[in-house]
C-alpha atoms as a PDB file:
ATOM      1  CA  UNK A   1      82.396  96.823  80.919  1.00  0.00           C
ATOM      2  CA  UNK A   2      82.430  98.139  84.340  1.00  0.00           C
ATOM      3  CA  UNK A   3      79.934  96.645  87.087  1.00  0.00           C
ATOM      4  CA  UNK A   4      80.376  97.399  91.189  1.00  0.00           C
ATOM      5  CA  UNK A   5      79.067  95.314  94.070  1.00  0.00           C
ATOM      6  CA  UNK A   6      79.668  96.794  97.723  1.00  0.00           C
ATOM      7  CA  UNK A   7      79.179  95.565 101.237  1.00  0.00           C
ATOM      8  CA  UNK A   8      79.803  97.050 104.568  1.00  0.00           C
ATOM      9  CA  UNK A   9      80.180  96.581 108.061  1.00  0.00           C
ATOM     10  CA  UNK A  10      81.736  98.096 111.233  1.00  0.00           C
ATOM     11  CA  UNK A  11      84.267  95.591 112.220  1.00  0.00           C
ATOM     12  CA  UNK A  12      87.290  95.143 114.628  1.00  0.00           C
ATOM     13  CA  UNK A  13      90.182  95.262 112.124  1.00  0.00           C
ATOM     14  CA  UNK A  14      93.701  95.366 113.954  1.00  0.00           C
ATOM     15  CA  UNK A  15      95.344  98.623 112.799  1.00  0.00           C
ATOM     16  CA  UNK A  16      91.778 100.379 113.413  1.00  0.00           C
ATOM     17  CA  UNK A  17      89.885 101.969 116.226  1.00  0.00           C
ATOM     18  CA  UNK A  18      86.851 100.215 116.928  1.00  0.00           C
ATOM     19  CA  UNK A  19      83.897 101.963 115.515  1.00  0.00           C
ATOM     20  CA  UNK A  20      85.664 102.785 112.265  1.00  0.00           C
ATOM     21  CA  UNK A  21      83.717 102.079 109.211  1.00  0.00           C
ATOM     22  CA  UNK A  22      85.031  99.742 106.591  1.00  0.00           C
ATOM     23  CA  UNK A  23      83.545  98.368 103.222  1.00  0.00           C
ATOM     24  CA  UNK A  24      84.573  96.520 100.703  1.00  0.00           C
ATOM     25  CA  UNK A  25      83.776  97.682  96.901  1.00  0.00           C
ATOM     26  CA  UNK A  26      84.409  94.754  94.038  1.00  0.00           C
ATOM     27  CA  UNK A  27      84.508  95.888  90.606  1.00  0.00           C
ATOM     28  CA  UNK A  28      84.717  93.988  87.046  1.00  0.00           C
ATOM     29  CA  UNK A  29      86.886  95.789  84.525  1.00  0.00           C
ATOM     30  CA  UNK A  30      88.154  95.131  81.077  1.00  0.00           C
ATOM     31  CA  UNK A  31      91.695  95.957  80.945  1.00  0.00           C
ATOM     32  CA  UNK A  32      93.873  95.478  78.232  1.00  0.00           C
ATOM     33  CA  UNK A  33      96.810  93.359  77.981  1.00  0.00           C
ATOM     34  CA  UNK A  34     100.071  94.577  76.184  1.00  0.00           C
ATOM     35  CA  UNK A  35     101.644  91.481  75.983  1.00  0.00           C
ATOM     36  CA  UNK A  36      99.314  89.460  74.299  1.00  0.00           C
ATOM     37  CA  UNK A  37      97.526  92.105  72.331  1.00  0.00           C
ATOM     38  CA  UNK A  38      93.880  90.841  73.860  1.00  0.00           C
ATOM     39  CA  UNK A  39      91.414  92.006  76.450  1.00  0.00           C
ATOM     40  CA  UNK A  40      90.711  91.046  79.537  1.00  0.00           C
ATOM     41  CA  UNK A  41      88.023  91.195  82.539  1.00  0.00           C
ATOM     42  CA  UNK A  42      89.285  91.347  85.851  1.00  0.00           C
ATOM     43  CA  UNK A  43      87.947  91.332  89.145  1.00  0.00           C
ATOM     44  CA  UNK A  44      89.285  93.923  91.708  1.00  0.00           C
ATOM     45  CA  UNK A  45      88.540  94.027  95.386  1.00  0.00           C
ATOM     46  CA  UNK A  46      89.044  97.426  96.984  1.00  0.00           C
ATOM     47  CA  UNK A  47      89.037  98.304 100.867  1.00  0.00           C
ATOM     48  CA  UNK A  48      87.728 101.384 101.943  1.00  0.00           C
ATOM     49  CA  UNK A  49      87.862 103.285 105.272  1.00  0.00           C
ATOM     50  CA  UNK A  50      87.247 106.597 106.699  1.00  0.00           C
ATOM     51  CA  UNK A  51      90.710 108.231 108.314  1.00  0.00           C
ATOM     52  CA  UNK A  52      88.818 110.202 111.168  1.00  0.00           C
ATOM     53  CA  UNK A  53      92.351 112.239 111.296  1.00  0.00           C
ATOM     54  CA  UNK A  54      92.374 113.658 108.039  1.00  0.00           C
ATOM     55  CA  UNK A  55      88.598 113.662 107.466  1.00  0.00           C
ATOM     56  CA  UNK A  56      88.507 111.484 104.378  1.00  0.00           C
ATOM     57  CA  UNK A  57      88.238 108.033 102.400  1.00  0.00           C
ATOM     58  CA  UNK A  58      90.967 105.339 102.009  1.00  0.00           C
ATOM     59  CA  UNK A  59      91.020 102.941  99.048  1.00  0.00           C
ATOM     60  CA  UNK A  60      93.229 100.332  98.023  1.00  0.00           C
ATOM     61  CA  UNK A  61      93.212  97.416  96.016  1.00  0.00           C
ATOM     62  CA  UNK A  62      93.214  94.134  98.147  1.00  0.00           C
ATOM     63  CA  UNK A  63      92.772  91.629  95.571  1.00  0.00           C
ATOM     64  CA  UNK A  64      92.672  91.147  91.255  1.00  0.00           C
ATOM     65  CA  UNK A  65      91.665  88.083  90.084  1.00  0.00           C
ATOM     66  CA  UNK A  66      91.196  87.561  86.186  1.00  0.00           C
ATOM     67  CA  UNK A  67      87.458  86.640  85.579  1.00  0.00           C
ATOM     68  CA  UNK A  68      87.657  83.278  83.700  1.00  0.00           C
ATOM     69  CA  UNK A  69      85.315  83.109  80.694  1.00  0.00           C
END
């Protein structure tokens, strides 16, 4: 299963010049898990920002939270 929900906003983050677009992307994933031989759906939160420098996207994961069934 894969699913994605996004939002965005231009916001005055610390660490980023004002004006700078940020959004958030939240996606449900099935992963599986070694240790107990099962899977499992998971909720990831990534960040993602445009580096005006380098002319490109950011993303990284800012939150996983297991989806409780």
């Amino acid at each position: 299963m894969f699913a994605v929900a996004s939002s965005a906003a231009i916001l005055p983050i610390s660490g980023f010049p004002a004006g700078v677009e940020v959004h958030w992307e939240t996606q449900r994933r099935v992963v599986w898990n070694e240790q107990e031989h099962t899977r499992e759906e998971y909720e990831l939160v990534y960040e993602i920002s445009w580096i005006k420098e380098l002319g490109l996207w950011r993303s990284f994961l800012r939150s996983r939270h297991k989806v409780k069934s």
